[in-house]
C-alpha atoms as a PDB file:
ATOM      1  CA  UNK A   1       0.000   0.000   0.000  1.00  0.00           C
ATOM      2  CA  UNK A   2       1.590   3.389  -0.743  1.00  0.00           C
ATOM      3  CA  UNK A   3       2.220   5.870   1.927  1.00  0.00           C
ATOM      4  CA  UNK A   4      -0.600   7.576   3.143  1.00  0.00           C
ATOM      5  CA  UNK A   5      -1.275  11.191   2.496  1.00  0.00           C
ATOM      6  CA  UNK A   6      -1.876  12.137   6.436  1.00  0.00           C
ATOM      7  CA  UNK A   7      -0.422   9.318   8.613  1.00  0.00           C
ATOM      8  CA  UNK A   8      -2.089   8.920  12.301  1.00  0.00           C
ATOM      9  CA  UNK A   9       0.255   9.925  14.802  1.00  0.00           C
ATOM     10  CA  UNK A  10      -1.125   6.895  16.776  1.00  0.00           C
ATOM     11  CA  UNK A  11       0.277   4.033  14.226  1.00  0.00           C
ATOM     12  CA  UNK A  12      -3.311   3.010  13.055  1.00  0.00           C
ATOM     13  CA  UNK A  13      -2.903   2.342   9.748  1.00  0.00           C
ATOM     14  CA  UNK A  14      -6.656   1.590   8.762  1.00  0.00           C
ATOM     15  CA  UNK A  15      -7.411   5.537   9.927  1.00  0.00           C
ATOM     16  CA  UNK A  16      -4.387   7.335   7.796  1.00  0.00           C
ATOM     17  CA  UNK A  17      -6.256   9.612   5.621  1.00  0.00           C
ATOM     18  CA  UNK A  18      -5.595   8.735   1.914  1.00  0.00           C
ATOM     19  CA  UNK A  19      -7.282  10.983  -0.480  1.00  0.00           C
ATOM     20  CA  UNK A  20      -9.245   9.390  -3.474  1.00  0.00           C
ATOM     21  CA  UNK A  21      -7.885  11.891  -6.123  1.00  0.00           C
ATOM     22  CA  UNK A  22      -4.306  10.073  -5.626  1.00  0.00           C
ATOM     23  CA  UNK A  23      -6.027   6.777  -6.475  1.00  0.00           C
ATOM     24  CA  UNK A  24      -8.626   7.773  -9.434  1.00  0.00           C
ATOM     25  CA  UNK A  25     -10.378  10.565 -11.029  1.00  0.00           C
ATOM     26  CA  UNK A  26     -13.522  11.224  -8.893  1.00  0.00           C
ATOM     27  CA  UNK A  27     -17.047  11.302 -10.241  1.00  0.00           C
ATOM     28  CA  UNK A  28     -18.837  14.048 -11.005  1.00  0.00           C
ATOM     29  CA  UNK A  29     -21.543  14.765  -8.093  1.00  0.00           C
ATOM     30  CA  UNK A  30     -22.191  15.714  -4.394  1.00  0.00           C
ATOM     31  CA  UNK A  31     -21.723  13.545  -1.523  1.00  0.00           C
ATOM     32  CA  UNK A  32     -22.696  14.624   1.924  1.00  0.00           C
ATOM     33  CA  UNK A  33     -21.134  13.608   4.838  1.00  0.00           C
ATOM     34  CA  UNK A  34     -22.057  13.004   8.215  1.00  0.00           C
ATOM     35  CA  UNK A  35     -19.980  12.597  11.128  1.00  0.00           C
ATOM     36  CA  UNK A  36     -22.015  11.483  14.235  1.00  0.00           C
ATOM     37  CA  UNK A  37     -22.248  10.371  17.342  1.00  0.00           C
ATOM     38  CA  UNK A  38     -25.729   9.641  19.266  1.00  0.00           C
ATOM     39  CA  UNK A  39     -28.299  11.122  16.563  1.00  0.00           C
ATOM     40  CA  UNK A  40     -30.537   8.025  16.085  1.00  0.00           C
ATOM     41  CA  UNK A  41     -33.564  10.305  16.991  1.00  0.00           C
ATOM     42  CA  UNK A  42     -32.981  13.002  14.075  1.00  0.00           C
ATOM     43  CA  UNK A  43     -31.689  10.813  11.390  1.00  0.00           C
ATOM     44  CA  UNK A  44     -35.746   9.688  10.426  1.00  0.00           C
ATOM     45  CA  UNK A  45     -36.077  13.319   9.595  1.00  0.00           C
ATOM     46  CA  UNK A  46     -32.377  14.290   8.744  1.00  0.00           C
ATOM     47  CA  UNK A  47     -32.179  11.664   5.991  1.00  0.00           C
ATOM     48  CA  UNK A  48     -34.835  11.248   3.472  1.00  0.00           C
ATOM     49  CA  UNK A  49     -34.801  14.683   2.027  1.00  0.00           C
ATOM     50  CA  UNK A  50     -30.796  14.347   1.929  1.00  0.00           C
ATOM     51  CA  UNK A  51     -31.251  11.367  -0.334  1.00  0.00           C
ATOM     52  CA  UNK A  52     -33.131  13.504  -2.490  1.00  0.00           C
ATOM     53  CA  UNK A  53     -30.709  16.227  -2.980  1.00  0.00           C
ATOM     54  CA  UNK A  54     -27.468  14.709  -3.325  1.00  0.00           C
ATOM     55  CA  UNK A  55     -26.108  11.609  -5.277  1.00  0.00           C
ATOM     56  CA  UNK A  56     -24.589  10.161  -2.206  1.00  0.00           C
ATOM     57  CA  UNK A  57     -24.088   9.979   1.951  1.00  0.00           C
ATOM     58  CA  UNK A  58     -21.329   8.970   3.776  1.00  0.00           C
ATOM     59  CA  UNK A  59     -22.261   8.588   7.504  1.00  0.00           C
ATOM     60  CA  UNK A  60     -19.631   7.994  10.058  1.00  0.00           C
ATOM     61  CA  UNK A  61     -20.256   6.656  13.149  1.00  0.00           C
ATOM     62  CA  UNK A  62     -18.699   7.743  16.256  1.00  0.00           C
ATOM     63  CA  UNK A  63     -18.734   5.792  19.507  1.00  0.00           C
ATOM     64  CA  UNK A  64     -22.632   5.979  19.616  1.00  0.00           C
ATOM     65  CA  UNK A  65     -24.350   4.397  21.673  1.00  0.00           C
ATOM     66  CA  UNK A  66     -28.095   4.617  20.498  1.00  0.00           C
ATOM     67  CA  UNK A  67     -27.664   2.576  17.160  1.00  0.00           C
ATOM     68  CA  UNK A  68     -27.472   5.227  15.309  1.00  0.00           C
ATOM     69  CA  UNK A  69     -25.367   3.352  12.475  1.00  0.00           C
ATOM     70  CA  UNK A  70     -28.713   0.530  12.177  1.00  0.00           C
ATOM     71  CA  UNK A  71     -30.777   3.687  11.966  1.00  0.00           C
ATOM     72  CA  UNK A  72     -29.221   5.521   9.219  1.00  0.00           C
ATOM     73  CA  UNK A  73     -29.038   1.706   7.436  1.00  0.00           C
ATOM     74  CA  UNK A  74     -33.026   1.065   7.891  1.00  0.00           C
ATOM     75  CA  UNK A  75     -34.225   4.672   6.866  1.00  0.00           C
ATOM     76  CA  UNK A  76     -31.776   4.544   3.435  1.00  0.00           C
ATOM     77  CA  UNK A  77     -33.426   1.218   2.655  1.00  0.00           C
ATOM     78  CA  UNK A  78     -36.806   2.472   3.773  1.00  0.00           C
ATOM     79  CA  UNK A  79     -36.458   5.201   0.870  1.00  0.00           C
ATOM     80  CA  UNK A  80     -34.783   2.644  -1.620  1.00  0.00           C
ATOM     81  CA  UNK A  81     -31.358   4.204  -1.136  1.00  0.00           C
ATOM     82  CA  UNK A  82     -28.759   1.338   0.773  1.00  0.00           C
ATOM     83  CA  UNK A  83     -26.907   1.814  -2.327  1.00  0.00           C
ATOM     84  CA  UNK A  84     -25.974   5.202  -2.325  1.00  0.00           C
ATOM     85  CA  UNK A  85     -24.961   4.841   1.480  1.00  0.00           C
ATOM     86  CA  UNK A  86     -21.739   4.236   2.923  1.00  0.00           C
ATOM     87  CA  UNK A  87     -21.224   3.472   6.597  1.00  0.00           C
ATOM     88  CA  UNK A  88     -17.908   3.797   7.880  1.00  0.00           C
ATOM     89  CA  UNK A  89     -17.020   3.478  12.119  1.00  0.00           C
ATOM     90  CA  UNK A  90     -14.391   5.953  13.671  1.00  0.00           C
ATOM     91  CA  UNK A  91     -13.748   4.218  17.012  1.00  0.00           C
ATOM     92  CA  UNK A  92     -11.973   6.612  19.030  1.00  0.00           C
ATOM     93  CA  UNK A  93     -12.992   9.390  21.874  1.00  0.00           C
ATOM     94  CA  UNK A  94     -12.725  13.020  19.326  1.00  0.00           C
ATOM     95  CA  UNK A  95     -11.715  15.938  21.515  1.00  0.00           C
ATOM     96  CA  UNK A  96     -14.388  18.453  22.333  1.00  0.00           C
ATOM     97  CA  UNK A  97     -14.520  22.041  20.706  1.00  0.00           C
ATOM     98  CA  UNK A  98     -12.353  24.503  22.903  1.00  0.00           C
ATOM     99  CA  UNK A  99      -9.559  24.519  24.718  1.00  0.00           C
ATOM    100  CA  UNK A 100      -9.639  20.510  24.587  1.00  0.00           C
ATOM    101  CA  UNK A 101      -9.072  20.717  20.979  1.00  0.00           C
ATOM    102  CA  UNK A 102      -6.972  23.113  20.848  1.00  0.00           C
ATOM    103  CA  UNK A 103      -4.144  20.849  23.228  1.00  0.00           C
ATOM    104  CA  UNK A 104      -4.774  17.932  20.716  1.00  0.00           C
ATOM    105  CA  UNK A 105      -2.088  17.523  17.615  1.00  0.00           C
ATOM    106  CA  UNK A 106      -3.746  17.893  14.705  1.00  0.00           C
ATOM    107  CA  UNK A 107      -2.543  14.173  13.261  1.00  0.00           C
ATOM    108  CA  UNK A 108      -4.094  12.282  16.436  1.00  0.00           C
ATOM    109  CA  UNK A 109      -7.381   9.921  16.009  1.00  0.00           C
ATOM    110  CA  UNK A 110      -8.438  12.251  18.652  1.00  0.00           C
ATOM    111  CA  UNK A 111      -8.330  14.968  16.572  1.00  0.00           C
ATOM    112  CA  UNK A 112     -10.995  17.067  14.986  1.00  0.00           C
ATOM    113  CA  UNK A 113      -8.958  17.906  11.996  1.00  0.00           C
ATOM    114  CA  UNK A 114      -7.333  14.193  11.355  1.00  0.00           C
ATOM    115  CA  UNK A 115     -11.236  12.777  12.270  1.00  0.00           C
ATOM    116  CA  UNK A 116     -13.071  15.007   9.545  1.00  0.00           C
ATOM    117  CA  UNK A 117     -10.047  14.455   6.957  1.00  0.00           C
ATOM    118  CA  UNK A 118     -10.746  10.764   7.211  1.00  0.00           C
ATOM    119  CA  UNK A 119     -14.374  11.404   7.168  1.00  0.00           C
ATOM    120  CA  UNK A 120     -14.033  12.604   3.891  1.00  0.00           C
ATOM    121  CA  UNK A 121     -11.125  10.730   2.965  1.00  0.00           C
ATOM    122  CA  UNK A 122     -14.260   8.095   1.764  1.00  0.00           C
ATOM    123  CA  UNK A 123     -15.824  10.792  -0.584  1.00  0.00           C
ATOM    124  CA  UNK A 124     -15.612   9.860  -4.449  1.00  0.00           C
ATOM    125  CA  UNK A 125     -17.277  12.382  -6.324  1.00  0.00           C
ATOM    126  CA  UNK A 126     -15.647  15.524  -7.195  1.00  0.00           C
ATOM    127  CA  UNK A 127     -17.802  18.293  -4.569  1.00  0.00           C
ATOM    128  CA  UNK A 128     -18.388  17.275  -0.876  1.00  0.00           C
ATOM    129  CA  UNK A 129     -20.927  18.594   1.487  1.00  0.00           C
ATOM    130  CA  UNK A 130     -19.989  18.810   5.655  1.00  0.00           C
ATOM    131  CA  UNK A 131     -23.308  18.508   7.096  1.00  0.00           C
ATOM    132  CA  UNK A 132     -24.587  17.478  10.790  1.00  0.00           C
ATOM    133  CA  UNK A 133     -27.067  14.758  12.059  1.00  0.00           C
ATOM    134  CA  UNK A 134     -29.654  17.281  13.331  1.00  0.00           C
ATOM    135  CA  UNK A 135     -29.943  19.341  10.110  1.00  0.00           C
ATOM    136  CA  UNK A 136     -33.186  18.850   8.507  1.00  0.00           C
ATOM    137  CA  UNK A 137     -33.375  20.213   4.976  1.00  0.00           C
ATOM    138  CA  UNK A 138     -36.777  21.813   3.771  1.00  0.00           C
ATOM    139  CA  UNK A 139     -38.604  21.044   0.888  1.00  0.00           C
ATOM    140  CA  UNK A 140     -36.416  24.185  -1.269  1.00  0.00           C
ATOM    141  CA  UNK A 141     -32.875  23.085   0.593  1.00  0.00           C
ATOM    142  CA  UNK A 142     -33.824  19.968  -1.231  1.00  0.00           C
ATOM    143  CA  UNK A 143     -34.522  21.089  -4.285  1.00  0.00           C
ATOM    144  CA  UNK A 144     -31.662  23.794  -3.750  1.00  0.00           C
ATOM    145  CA  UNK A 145     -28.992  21.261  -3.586  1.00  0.00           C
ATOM    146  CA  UNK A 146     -30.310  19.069  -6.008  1.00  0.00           C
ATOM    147  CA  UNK A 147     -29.525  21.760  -8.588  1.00  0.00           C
ATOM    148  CA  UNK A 148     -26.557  22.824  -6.898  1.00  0.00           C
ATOM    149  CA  UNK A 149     -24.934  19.038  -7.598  1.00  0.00           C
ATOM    150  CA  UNK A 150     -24.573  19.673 -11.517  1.00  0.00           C
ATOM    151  CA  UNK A 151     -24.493  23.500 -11.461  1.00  0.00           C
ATOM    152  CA  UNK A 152     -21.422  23.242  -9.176  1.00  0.00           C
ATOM    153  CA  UNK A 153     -19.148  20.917 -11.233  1.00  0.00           C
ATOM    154  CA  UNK A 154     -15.557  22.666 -12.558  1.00  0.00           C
ATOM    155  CA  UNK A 155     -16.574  25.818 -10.532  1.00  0.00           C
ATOM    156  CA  UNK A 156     -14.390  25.414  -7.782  1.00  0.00           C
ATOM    157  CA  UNK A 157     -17.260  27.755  -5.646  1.00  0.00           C
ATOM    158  CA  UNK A 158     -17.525  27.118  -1.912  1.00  0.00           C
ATOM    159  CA  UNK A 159     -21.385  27.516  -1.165  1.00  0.00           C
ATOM    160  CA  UNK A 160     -22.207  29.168   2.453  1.00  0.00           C
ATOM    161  CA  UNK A 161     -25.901  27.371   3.644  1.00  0.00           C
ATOM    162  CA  UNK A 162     -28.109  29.514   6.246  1.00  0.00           C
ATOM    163  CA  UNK A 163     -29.738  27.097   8.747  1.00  0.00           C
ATOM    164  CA  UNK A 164     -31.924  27.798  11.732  1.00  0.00           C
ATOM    165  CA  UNK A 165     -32.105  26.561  15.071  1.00  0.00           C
ATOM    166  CA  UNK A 166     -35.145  24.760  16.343  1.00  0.00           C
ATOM    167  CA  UNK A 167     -35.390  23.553  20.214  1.00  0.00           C
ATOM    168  CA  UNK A 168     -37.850  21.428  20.542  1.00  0.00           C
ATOM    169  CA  UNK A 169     -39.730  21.208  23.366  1.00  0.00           C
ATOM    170  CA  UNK A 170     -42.578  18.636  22.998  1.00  0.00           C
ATOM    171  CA  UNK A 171     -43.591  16.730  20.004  1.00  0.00           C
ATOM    172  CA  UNK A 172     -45.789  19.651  19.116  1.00  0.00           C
ATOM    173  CA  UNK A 173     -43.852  22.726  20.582  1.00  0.00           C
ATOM    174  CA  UNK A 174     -40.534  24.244  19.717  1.00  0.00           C
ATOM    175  CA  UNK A 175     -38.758  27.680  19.563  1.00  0.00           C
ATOM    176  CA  UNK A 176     -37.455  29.060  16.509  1.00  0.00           C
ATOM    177  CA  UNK A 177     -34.845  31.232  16.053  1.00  0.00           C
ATOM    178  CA  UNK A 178     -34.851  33.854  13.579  1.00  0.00           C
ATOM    179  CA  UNK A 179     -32.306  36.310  14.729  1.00  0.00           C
ATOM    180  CA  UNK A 180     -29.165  35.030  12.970  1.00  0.00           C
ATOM    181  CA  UNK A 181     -28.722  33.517   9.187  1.00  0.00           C
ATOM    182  CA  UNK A 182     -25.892  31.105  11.404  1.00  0.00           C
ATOM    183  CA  UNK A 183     -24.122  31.358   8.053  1.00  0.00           C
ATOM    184  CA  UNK A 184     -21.722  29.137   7.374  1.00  0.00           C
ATOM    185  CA  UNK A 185     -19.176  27.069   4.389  1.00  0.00           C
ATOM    186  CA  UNK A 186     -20.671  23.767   4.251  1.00  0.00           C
ATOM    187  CA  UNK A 187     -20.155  22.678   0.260  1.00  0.00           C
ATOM    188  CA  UNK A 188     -16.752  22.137  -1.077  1.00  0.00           C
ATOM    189  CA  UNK A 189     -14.742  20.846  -4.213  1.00  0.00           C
ATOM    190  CA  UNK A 190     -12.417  17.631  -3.050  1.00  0.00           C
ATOM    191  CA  UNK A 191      -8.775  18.437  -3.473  1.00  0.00           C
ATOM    192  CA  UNK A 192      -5.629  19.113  -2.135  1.00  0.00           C
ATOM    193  CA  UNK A 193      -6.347  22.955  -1.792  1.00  0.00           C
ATOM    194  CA  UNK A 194      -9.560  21.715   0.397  1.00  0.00           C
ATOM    195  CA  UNK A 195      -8.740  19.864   3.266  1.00  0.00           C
ATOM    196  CA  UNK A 196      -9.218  20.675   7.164  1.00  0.00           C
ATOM    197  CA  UNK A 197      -6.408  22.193   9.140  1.00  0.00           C
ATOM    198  CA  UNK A 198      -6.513  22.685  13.315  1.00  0.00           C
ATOM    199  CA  UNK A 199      -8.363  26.087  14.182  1.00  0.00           C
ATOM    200  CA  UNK A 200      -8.309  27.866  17.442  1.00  0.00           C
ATOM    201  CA  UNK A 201     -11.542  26.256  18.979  1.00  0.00           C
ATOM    202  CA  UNK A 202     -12.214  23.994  15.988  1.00  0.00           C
ATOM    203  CA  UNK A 203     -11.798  22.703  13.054  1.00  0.00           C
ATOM    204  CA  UNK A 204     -11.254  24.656   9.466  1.00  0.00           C
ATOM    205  CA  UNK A 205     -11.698  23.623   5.796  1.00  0.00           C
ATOM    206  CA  UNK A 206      -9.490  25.775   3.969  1.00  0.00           C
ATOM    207  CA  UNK A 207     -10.060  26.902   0.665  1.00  0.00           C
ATOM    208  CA  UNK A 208      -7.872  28.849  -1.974  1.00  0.00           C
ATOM    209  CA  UNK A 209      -8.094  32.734  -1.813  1.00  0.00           C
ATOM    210  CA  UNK A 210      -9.939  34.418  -4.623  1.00  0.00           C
ATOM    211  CA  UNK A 211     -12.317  31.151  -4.348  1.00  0.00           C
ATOM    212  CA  UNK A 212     -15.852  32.238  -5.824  1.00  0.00           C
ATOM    213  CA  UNK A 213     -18.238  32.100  -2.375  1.00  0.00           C
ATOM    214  CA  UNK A 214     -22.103  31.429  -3.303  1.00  0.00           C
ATOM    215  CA  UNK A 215     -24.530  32.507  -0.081  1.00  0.00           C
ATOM    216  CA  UNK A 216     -27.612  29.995  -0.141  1.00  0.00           C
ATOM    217  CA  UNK A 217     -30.988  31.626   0.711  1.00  0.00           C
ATOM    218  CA  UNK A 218     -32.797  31.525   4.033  1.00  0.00           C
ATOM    219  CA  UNK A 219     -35.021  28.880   4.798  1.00  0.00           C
ATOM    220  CA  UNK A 220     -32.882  26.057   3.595  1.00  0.00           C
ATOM    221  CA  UNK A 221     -32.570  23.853   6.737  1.00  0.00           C
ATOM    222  CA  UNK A 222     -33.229  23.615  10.563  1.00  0.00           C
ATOM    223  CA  UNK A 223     -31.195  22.820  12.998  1.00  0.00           C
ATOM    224  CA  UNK A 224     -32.969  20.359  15.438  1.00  0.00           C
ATOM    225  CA  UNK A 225     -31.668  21.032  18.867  1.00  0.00           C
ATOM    226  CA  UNK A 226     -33.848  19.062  21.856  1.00  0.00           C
ATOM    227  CA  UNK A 227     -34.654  20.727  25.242  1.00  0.00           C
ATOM    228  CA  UNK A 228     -34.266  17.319  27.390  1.00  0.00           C
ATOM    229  CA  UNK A 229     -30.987  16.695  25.795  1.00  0.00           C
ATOM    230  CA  UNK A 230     -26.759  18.156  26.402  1.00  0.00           C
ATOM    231  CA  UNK A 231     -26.454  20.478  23.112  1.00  0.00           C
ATOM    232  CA  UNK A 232     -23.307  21.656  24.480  1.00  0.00           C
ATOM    233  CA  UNK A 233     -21.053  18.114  25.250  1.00  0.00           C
ATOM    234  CA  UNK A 234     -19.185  18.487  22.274  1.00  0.00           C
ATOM    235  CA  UNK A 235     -17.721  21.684  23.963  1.00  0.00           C
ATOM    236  CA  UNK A 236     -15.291  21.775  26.474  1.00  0.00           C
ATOM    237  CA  UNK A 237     -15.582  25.151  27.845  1.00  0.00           C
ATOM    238  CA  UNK A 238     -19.363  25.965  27.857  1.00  0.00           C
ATOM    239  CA  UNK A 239     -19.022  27.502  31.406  1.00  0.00           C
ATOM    240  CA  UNK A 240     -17.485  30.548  29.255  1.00  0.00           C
ATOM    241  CA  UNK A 241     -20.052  31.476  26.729  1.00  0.00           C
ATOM    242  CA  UNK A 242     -21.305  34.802  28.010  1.00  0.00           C
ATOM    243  CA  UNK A 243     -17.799  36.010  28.406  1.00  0.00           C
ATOM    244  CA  UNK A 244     -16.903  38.971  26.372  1.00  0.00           C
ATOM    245  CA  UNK A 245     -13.658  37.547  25.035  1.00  0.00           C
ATOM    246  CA  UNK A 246     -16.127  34.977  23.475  1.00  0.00           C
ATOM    247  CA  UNK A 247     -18.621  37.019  22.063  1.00  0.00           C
ATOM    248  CA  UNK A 248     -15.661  38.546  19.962  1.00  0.00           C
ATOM    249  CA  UNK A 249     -14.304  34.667  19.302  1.00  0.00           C
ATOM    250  CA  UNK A 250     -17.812  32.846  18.850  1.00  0.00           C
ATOM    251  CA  UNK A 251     -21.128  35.034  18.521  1.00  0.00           C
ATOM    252  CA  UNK A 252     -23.363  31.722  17.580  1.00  0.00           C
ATOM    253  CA  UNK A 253     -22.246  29.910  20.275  1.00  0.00           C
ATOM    254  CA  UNK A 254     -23.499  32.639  22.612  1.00  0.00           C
ATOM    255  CA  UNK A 255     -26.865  33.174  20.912  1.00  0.00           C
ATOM    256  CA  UNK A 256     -27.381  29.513  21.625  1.00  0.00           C
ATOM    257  CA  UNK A 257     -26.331  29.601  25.004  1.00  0.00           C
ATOM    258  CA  UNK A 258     -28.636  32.981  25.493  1.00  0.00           C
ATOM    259  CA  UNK A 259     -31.283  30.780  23.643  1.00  0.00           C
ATOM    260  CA  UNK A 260     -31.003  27.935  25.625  1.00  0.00           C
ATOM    261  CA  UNK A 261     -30.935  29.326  28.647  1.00  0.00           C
ATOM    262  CA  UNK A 262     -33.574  31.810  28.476  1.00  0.00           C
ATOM    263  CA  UNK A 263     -35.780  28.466  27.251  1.00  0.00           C
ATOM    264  CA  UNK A 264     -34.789  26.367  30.442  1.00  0.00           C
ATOM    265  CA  UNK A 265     -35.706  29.289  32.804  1.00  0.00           C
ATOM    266  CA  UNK A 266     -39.101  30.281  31.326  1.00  0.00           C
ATOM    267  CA  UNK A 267     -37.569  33.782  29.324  1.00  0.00           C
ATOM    268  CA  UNK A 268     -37.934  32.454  25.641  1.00  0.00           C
ATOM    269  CA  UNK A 269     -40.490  35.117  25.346  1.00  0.00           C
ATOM    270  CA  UNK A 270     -37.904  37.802  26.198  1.00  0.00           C
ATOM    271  CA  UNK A 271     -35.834  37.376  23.249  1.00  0.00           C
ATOM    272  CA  UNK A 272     -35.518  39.221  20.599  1.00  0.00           C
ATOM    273  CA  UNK A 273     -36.320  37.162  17.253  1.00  0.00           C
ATOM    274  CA  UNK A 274     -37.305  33.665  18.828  1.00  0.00           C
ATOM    275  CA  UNK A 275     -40.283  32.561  17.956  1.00  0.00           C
ATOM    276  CA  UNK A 276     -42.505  30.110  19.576  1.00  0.00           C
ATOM    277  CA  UNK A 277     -43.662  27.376  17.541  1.00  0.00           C
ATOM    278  CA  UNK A 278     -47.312  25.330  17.763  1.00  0.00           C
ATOM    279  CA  UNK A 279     -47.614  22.724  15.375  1.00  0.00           C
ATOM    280  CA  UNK A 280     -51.405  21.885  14.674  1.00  0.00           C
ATOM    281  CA  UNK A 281     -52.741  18.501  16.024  1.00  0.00           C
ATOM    282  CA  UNK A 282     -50.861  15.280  14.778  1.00  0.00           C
ATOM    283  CA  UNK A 283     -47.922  16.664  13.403  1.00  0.00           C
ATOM    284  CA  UNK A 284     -44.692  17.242  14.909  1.00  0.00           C
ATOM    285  CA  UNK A 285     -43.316  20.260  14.985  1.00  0.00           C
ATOM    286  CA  UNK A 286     -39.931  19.470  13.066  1.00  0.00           C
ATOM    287  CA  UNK A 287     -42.198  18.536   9.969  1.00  0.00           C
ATOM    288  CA  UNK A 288     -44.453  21.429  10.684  1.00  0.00           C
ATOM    289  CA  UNK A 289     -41.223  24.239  11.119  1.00  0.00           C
ATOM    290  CA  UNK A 290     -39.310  22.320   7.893  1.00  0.00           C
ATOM    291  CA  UNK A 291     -42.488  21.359   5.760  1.00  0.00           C
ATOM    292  CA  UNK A 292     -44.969  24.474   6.293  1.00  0.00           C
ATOM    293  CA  UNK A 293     -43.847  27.264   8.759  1.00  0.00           C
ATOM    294  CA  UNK A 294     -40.670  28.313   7.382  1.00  0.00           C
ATOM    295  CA  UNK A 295     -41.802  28.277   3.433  1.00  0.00           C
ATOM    296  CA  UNK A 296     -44.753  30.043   4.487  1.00  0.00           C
ATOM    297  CA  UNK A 297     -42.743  32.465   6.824  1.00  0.00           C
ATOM    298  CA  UNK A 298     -42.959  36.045   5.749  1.00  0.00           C
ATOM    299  CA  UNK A 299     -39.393  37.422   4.183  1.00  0.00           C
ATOM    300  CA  UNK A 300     -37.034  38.885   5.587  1.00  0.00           C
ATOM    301  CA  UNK A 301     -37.001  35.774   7.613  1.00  0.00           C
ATOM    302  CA  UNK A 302     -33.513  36.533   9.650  1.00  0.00           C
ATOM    303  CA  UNK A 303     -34.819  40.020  12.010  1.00  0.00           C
ATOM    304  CA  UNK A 304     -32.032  42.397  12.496  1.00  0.00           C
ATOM    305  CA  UNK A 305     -32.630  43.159  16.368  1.00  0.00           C
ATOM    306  CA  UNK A 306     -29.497  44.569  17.551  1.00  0.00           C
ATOM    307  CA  UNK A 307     -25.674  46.398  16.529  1.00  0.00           C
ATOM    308  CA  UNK A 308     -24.780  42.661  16.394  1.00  0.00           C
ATOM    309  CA  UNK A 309     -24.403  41.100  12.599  1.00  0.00           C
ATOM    310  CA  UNK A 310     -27.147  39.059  11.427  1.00  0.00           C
ATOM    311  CA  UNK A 311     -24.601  36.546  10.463  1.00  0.00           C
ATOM    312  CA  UNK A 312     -22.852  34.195  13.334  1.00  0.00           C
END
């Protein structure tokens, strides 16, 4: 086997990263890919309109403990798609955003940057799409990215996608929030001048300079985050989020923390550009927010309500 193109500085030879341009020309396309860990409850709504937009998933399971792996397996054969699935295991403990990150070396198994280049290490076609297992595209982020997966070919464009977050508090009740785009580069071409490097607090995909940048519209996807569960284990320094220092370093992170906080203690009301959510009887409120409420939301849908950027 020739050497690999990011060796593990653990030994592990099955989790170097070895890029599939060195092997063989990649195929045109888009291929989305998912690296979780404990989101067996989202993937029934997180998957089936994915299948629809893209021409493949890669899912890549970390340490859960919920079977999410024979989830994601039953709902791509439940919408005749098993063959455009690939299932791949990562079985090592990935440092947590923050400071925990940051004192991991960026070639370690434990790494965020060596975990999400192997991640995508199993992409074959020539544009990739980071995504997460609680983002629920709408019925236009389908049809969005489904004409985004031929458009994009030889461009070489990154594509920013809007999402917004939904905490759901019951089956029929969640809070919406409006007051941030939470804009970020999700769709990239595969190649060496597109890989993830070690950030401050995260991760980073980096991307040449002069790189064409296409902003998606509003309304695209939700972000499913659930009131009796930890939204906040992957960090390792939530105690922090109302600091100053981090408003400068991390603005979303502290609208979620404001968010979730103000939810817990009974304040949702309070904030500026949350919205409460009532589904009508019999649906749930994920398919009424992705399905109904937000293509039927009036536009602007992001409310500027501060000095603060819309953008996070």
């Amino acid at each position: 086997m020739p050497d690999p193109d990011i060796a593990c500085l653990e030994g592990y030879a099955d989790y170097d990263v070895r890029w599939p341009w060195t092997e063989r020309p990649l195929e045109p396309g888009l291929t989305c890919v998912f690296r979780v860990k404990n989101e067996a409850r989202n993937l029934p709504w997180v998957l089936p309109p994915m299948f629809e937009a893209v021409q493949h998933v890669v899912l890549v399971d970390n340490q859960s403990e919920d079977g999410t792996a024979e989830v994601a397996q039953q709902v791509a054969e439940s919408v005749g798609a098993a063959d455009r699935l690939t299932l791949a295991s990562y079985p090592f403990r990935v440092s947590r955003a923050g400071p925990e990150h940051l004192t991991t070396p960026p070639d370690s198994v434990h790494s965020l940057t060596h975990f999400y280049n192997w991640s995508f290490s199993h992409v074959r076609t020539t544009y990739s799409m980071k995504w997460d297992g609680d983002m629920v595209l709408t019925p236009e982020g389908v049809v969005y990215l489904s004409d985004l997966s031929w458009q994009l070919e030889r461009t070489g464009a990154v594509v920013l996608i809007p999402r917004h977050p939904l905490t759901v508090v019951n089956d029929s009740e969640g809070w919406l929030d409006l007051g941030y785009r939470f804009l970020e580069p999700w769709i990239y071409p595969m190649g060496p001048q597109y890989t993830f490097v070690k950030a401050f607090e995260w991760e980073v995909r980096e991307f040449p300079e002069g790189s064409e940048r296409v902003v998606g519209p509003v309304g695209l996807c939700i972000e499913v985050k659930w009131l009796d569960a930890d939204e906040f284990a992957h960090w390792s320094n939530t105690g922090g989020f109302d600091r100053a220092e981090l408003r400068i370093r991390a603005p979303r992170k502290v609208r979620e923390w404001d968010v979730y906080t103000a939810i817990v203690e009974g304040r949702a009301h309070e904030v500026p550009a949350l919205e409460h959510v009532q589904a009508p009887p019999g649906v749930h409120v994920i398919d009424y927010v992705a399905n109904t409420y937000l293509p039927q939301a009036e536009r602007p849908l992001v409310r500027r309500f501060t000095e603060d950027p819309v953008d996070a």
